[in-house]
PDB file of N, CA and C in Angstrom:
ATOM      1  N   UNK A   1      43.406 -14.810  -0.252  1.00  0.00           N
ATOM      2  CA  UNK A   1      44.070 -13.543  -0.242  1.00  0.00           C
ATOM      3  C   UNK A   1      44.742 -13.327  -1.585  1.00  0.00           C
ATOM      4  N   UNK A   2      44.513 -12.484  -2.161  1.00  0.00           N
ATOM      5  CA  UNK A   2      45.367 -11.829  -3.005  1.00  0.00           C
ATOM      6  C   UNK A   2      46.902 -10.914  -3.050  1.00  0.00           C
ATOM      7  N   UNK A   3      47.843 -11.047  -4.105  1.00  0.00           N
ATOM      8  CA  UNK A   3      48.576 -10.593  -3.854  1.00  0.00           C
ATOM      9  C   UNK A   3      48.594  -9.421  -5.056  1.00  0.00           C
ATOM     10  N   UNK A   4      48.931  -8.545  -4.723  1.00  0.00           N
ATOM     11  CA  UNK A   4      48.998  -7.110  -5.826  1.00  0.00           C
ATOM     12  C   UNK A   4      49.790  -6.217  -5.653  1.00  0.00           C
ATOM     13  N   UNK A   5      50.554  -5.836  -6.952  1.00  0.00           N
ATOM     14  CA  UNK A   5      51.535  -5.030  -7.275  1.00  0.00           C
ATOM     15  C   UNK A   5      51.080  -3.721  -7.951  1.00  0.00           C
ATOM     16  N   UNK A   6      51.031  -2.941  -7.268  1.00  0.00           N
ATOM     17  CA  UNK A   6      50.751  -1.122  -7.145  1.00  0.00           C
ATOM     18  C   UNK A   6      51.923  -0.334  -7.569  1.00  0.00           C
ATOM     19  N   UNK A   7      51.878   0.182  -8.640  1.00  0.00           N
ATOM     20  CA  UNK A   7      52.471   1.373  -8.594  1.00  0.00           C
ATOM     21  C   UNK A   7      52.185   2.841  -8.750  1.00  0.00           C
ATOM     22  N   UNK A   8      52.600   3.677  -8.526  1.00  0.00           N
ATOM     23  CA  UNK A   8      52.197   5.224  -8.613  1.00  0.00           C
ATOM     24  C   UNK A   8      50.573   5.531  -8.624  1.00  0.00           C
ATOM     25  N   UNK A   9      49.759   5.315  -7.137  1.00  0.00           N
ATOM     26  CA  UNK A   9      48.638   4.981  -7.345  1.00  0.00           C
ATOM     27  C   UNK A   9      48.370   6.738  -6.842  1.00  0.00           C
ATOM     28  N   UNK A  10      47.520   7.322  -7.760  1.00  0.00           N
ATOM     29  CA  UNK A  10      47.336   8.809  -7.044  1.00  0.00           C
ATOM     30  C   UNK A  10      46.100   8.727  -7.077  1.00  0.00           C
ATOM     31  N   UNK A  11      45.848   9.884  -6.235  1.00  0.00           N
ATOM     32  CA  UNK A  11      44.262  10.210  -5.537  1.00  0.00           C
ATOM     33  C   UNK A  11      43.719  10.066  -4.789  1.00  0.00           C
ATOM     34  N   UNK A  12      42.319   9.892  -4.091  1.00  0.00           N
ATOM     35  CA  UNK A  12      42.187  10.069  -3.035  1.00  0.00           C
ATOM     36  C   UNK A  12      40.958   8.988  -2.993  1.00  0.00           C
ATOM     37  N   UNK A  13      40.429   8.310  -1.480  1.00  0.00           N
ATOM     38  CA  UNK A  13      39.800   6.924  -1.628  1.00  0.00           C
ATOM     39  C   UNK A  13      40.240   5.820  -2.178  1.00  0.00           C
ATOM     40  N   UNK A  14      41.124   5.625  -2.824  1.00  0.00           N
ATOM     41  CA  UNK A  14      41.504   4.310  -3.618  1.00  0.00           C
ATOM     42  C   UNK A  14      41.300   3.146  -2.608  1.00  0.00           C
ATOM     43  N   UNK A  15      40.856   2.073  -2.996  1.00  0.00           N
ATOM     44  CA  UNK A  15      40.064   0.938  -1.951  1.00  0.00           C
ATOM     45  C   UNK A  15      40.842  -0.323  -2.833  1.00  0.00           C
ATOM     46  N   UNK A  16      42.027  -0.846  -2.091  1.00  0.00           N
ATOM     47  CA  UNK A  16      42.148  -2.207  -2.791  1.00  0.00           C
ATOM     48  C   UNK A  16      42.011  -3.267  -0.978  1.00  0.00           C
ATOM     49  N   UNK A  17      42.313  -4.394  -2.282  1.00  0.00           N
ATOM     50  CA  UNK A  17      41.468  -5.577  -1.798  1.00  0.00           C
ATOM     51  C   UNK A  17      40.677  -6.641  -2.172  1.00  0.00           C
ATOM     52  N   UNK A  18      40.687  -7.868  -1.540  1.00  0.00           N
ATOM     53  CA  UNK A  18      39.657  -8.501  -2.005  1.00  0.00           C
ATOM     54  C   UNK A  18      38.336  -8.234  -1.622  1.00  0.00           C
ATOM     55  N   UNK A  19      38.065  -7.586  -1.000  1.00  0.00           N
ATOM     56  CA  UNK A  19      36.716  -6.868  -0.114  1.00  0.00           C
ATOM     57  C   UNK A  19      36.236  -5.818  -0.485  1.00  0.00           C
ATOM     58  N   UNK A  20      37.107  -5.177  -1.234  1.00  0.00           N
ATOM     59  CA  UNK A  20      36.579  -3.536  -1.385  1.00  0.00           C
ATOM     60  C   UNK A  20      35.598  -3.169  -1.836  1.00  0.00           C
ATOM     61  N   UNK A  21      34.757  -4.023  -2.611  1.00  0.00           N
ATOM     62  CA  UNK A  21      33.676  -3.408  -3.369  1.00  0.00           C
ATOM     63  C   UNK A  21      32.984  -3.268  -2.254  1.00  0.00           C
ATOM     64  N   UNK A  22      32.365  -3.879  -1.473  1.00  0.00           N
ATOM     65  CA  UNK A  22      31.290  -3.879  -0.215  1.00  0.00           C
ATOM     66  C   UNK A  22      32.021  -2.910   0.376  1.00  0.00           C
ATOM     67  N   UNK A  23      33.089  -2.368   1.038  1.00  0.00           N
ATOM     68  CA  UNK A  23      33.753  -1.465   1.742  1.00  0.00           C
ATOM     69  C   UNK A  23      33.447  -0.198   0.896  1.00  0.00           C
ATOM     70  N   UNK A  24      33.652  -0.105  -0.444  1.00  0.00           N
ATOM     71  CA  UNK A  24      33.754   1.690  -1.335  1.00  0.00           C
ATOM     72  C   UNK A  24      31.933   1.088  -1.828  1.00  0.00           C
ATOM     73  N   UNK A  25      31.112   0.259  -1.209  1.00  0.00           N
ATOM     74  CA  UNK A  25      29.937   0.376  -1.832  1.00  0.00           C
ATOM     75  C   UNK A  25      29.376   1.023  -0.057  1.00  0.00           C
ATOM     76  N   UNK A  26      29.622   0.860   0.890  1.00  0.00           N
ATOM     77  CA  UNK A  26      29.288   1.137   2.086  1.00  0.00           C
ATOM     78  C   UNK A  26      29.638   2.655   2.275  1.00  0.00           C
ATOM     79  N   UNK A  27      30.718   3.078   2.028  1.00  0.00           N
ATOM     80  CA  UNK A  27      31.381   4.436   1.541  1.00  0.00           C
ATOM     81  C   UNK A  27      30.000   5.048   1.025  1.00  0.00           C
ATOM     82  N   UNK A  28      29.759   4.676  -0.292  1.00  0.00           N
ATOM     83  CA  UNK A  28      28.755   5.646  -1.222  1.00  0.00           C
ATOM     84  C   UNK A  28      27.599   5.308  -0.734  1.00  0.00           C
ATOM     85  N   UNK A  29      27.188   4.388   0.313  1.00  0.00           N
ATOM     86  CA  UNK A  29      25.670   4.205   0.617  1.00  0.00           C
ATOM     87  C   UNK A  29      25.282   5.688   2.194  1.00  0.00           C
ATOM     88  N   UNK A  30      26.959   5.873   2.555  1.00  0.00           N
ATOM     89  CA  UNK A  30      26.468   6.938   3.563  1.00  0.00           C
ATOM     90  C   UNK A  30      26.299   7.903   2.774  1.00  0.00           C
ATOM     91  N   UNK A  31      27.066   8.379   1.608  1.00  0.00           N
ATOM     92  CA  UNK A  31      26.622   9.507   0.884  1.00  0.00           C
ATOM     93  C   UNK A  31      25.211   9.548   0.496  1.00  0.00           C
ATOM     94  N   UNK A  32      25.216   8.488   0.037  1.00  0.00           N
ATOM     95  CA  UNK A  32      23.699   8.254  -0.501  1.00  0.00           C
ATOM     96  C   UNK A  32      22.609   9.195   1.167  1.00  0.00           C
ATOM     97  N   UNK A  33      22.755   8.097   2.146  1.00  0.00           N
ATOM     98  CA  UNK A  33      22.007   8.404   3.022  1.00  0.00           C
ATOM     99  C   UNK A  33      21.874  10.237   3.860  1.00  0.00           C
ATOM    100  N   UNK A  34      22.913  10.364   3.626  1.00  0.00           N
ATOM    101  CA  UNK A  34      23.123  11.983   3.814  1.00  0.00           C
ATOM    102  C   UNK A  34      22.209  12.999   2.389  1.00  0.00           C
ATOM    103  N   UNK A  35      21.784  12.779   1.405  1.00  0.00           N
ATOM    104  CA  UNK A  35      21.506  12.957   0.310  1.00  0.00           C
ATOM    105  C   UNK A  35      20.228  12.906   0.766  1.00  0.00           C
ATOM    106  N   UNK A  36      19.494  10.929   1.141  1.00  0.00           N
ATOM    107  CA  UNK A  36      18.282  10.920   1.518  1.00  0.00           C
ATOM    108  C   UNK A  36      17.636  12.184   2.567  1.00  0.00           C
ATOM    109  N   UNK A  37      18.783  12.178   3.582  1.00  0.00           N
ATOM    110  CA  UNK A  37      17.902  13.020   4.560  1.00  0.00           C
ATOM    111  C   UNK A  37      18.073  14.642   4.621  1.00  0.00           C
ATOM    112  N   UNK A  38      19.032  15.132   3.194  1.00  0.00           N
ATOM    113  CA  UNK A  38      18.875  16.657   3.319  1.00  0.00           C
ATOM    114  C   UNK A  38      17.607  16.779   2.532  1.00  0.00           C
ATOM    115  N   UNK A  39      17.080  15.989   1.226  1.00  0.00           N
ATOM    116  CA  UNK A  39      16.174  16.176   0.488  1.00  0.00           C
ATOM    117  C   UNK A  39      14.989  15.453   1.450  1.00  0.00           C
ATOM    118  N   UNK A  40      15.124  14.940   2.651  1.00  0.00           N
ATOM    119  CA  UNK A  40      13.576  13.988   3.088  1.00  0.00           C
ATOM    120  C   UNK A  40      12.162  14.488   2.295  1.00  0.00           C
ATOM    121  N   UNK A  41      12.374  16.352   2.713  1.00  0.00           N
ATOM    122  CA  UNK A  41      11.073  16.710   2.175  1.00  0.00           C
ATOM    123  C   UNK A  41      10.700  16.884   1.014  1.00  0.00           C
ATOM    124  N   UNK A  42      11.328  17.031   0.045  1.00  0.00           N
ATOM    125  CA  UNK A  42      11.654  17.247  -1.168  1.00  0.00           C
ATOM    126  C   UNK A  42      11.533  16.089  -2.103  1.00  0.00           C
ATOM    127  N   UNK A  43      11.369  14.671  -1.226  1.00  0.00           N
ATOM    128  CA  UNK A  43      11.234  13.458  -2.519  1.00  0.00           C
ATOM    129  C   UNK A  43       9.942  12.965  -2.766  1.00  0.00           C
ATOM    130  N   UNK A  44       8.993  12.557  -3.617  1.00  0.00           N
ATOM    131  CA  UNK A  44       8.182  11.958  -3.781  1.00  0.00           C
ATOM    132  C   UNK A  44       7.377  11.194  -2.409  1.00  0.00           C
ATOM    133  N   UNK A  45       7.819  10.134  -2.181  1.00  0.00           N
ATOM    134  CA  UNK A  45       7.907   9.088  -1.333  1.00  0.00           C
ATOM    135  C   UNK A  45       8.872   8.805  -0.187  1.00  0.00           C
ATOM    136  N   UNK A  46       9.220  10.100   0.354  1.00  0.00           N
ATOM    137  CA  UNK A  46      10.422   9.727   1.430  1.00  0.00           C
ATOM    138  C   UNK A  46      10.318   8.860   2.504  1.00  0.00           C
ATOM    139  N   UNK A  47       9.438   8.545   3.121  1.00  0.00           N
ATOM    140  CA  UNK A  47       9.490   7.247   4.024  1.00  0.00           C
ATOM    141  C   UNK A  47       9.697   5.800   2.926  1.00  0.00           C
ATOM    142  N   UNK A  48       9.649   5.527   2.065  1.00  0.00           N
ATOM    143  CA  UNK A  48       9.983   4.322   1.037  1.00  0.00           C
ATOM    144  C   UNK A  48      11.556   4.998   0.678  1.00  0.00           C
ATOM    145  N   UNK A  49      11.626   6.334   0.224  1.00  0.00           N
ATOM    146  CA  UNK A  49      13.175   6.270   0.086  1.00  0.00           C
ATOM    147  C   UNK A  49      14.059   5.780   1.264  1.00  0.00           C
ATOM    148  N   UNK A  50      13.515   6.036   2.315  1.00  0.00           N
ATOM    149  CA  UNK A  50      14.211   6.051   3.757  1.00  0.00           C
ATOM    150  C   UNK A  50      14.407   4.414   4.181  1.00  0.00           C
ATOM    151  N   UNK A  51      13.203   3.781   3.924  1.00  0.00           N
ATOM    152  CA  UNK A  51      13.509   1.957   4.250  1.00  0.00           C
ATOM    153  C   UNK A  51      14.277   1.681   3.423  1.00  0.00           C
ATOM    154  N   UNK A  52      14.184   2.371   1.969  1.00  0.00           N
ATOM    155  CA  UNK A  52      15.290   1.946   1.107  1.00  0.00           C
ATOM    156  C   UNK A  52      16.310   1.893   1.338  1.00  0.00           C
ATOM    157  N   UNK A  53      16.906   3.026   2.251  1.00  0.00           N
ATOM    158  CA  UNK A  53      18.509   2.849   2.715  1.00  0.00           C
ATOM    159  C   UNK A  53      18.391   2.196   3.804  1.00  0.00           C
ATOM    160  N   UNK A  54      17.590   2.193   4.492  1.00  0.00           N
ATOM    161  CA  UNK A  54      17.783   1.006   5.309  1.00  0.00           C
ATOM    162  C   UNK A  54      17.929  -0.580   5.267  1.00  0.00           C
ATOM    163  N   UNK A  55      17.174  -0.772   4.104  1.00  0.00           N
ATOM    164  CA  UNK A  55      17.846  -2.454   3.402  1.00  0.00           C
ATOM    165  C   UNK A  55      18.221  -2.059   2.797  1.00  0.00           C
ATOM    166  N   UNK A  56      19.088  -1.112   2.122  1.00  0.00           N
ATOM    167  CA  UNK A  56      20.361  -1.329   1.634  1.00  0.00           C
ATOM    168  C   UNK A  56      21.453  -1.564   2.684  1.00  0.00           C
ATOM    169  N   UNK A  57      21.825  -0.827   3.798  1.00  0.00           N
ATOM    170  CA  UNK A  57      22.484  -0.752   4.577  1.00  0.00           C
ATOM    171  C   UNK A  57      22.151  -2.445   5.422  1.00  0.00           C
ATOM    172  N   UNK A  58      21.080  -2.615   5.627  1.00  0.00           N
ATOM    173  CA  UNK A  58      20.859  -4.277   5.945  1.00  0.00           C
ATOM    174  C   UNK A  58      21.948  -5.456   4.770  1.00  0.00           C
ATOM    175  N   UNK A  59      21.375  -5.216   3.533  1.00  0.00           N
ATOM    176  CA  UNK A  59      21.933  -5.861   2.847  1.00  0.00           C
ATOM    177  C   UNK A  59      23.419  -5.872   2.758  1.00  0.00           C
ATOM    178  N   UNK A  60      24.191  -5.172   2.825  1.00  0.00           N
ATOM    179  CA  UNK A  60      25.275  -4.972   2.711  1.00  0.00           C
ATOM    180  C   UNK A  60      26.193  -5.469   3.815  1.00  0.00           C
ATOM    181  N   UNK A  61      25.320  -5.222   4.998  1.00  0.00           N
ATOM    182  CA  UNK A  61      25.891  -6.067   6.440  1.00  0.00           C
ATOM    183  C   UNK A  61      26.354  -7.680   6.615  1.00  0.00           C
ATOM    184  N   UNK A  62      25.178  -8.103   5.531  1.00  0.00           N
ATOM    185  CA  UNK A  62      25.410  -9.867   4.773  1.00  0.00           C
ATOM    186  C   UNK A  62      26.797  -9.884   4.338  1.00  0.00           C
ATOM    187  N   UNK A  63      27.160 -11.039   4.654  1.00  0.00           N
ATOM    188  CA  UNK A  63      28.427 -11.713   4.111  1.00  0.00           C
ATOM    189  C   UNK A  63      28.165 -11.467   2.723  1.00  0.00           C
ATOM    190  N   UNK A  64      27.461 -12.246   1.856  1.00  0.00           N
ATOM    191  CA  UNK A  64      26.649 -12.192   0.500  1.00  0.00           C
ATOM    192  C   UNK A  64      25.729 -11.313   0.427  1.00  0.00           C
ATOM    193  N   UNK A  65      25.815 -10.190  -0.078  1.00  0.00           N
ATOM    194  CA  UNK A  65      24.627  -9.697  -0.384  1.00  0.00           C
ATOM    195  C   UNK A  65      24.087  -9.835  -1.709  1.00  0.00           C
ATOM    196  N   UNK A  66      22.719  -9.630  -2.104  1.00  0.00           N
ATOM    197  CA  UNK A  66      21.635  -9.901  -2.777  1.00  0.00           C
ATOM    198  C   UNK A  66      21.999  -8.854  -3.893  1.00  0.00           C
ATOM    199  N   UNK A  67      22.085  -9.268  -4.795  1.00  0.00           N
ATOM    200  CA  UNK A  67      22.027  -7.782  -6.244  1.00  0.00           C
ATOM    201  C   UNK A  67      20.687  -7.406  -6.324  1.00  0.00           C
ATOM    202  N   UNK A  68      19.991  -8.596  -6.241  1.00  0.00           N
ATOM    203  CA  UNK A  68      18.559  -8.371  -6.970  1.00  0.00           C
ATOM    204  C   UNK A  68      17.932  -6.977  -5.630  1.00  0.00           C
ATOM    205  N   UNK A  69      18.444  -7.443  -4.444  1.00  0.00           N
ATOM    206  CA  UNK A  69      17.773  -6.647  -3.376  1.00  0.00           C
ATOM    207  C   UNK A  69      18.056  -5.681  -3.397  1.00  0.00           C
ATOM    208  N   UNK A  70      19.582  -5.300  -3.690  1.00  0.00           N
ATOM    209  CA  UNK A  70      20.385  -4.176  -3.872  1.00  0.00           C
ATOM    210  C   UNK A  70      19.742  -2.891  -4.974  1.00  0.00           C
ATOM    211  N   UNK A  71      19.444  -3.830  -6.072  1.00  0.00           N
ATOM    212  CA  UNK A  71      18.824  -2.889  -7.452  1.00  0.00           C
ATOM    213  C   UNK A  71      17.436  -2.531  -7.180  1.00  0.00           C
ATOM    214  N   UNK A  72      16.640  -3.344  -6.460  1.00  0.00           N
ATOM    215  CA  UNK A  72      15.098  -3.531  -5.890  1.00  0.00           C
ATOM    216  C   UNK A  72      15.043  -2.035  -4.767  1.00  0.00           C
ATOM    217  N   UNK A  73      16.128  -1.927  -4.052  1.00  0.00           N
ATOM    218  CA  UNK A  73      16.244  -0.657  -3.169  1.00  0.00           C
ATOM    219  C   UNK A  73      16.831   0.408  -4.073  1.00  0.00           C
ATOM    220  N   UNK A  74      17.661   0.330  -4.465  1.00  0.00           N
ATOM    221  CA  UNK A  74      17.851   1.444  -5.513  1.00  0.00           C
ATOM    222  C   UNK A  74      16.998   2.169  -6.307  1.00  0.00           C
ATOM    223  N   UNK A  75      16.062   1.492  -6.575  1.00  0.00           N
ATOM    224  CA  UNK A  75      14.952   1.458  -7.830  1.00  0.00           C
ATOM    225  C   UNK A  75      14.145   2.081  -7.322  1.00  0.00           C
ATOM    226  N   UNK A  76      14.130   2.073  -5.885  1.00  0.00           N
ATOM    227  CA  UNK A  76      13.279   2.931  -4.976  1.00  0.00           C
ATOM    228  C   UNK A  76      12.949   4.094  -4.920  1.00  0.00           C
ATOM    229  N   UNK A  77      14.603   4.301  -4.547  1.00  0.00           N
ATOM    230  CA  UNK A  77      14.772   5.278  -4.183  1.00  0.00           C
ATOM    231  C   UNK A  77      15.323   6.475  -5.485  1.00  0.00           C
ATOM    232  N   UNK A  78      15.566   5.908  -6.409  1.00  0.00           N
ATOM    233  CA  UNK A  78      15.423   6.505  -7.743  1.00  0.00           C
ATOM    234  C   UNK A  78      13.952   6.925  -8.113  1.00  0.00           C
ATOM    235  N   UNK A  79      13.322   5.787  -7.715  1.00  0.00           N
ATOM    236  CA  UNK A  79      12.081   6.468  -7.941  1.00  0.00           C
ATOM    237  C   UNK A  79      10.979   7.626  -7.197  1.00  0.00           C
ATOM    238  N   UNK A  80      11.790   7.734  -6.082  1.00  0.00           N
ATOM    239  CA  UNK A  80      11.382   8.990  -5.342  1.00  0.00           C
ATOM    240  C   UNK A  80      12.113  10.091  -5.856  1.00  0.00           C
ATOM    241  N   UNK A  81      13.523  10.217  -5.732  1.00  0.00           N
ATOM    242  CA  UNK A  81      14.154  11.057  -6.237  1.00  0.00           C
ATOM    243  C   UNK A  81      14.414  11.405  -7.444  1.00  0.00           C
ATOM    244  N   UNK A  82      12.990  11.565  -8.243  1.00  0.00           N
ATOM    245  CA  UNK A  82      12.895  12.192  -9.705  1.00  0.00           C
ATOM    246  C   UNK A  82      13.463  13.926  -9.680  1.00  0.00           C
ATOM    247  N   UNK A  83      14.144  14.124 -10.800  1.00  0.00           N
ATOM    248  CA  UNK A  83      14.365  15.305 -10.461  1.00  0.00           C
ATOM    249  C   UNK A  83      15.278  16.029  -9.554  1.00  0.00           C
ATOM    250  N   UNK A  84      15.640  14.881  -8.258  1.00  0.00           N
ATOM    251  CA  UNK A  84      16.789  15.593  -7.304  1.00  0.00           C
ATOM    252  C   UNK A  84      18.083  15.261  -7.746  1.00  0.00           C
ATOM    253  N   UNK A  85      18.512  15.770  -8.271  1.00  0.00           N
ATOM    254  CA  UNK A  85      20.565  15.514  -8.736  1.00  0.00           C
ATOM    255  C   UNK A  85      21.684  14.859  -7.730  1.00  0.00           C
ATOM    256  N   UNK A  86      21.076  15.292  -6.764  1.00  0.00           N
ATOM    257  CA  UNK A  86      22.109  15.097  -5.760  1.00  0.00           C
ATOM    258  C   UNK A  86      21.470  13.804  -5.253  1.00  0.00           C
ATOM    259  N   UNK A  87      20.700  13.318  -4.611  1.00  0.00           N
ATOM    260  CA  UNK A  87      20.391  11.983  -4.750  1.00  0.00           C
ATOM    261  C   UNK A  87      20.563  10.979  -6.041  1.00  0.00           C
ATOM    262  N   UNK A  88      20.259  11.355  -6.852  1.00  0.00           N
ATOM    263  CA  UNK A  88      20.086  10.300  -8.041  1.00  0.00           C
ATOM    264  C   UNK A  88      21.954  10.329  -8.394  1.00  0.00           C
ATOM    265  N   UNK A  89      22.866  10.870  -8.327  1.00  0.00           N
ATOM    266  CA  UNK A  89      24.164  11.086  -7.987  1.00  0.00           C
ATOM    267  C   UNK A  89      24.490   9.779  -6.990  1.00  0.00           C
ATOM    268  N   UNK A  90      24.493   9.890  -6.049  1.00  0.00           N
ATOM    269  CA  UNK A  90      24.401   9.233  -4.746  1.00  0.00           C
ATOM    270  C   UNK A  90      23.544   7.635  -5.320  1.00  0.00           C
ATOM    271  N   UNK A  91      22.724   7.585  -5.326  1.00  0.00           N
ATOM    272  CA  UNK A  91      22.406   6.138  -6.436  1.00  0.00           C
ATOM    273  C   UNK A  91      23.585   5.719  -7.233  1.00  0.00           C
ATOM    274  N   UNK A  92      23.604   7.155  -8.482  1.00  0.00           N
ATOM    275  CA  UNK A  92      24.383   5.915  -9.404  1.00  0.00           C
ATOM    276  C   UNK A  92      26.005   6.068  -8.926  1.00  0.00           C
ATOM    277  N   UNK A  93      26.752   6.355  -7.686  1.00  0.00           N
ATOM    278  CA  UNK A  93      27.484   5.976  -6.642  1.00  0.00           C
ATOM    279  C   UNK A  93      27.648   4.589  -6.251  1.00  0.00           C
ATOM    280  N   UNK A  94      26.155   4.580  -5.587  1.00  0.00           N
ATOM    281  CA  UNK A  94      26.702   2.953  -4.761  1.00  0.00           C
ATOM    282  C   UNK A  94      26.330   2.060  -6.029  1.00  0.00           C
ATOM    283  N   UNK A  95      25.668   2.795  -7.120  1.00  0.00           N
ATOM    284  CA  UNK A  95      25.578   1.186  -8.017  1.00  0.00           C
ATOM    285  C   UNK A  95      26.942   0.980  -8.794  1.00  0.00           C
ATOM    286  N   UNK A  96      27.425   2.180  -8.855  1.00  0.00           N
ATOM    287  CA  UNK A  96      28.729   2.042  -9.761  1.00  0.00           C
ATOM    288  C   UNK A  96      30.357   1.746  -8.627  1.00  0.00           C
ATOM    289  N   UNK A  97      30.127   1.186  -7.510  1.00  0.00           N
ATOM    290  CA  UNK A  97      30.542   0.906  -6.115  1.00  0.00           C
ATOM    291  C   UNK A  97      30.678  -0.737  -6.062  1.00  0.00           C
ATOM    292  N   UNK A  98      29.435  -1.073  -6.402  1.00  0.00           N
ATOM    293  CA  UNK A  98      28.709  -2.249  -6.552  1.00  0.00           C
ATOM    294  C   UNK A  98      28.497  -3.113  -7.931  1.00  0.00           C
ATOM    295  N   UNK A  99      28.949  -2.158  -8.492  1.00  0.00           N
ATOM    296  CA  UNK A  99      28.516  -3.311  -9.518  1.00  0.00           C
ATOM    297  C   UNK A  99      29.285  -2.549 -11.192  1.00  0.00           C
TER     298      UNK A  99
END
């Protein structure tokens, strides 16, 4: 456990903790997934974007999760969502969540 001294913390979401990254990376993976399924029709490859959030959301359930698996699903789903803003947003979210 950590101990931490906060002051004048403003805004909104702020995630402390020793845990938080997996907690504000779980945060941006529903955005993400809300993203996946307004664009479904609209991406390249949407059934591969779609397993993509699904092992992501697997992965993340791990005590340890996998980077390599993490970037391997990302990569995915970046690569369907050429061109969509609002997905590729939502990507660099949970990677900047994560890592």
């Amino acid at each position: 456990m950590s101990t931490f001294n906060i002051d004048n913390v403003n805004g909104s979401g702020n995630v402390f903790g020793d845990h938080n990254t997996v907690v504000n990376g779980r945060v941006q993976l529903a955005t993400l997934e809300q993203q996946v399924r307004a664009y479904y029709r609209r991406l390249h490859d949407p059934r591969a974007a779609a397993a993509a959030v699904e092992a992501l959301k697997s992965e993340l359930a791990l005590a340890r999760p996998r980077r390599e698996r993490i970037l391997e699903s990302l990569s995915v789903i970046t690569a369907s969502a050429a061109g969509i803003s609002a997905v590729l947003e939502a990507v660099e979210g949970v990677r900047a969540a994560l890592f």
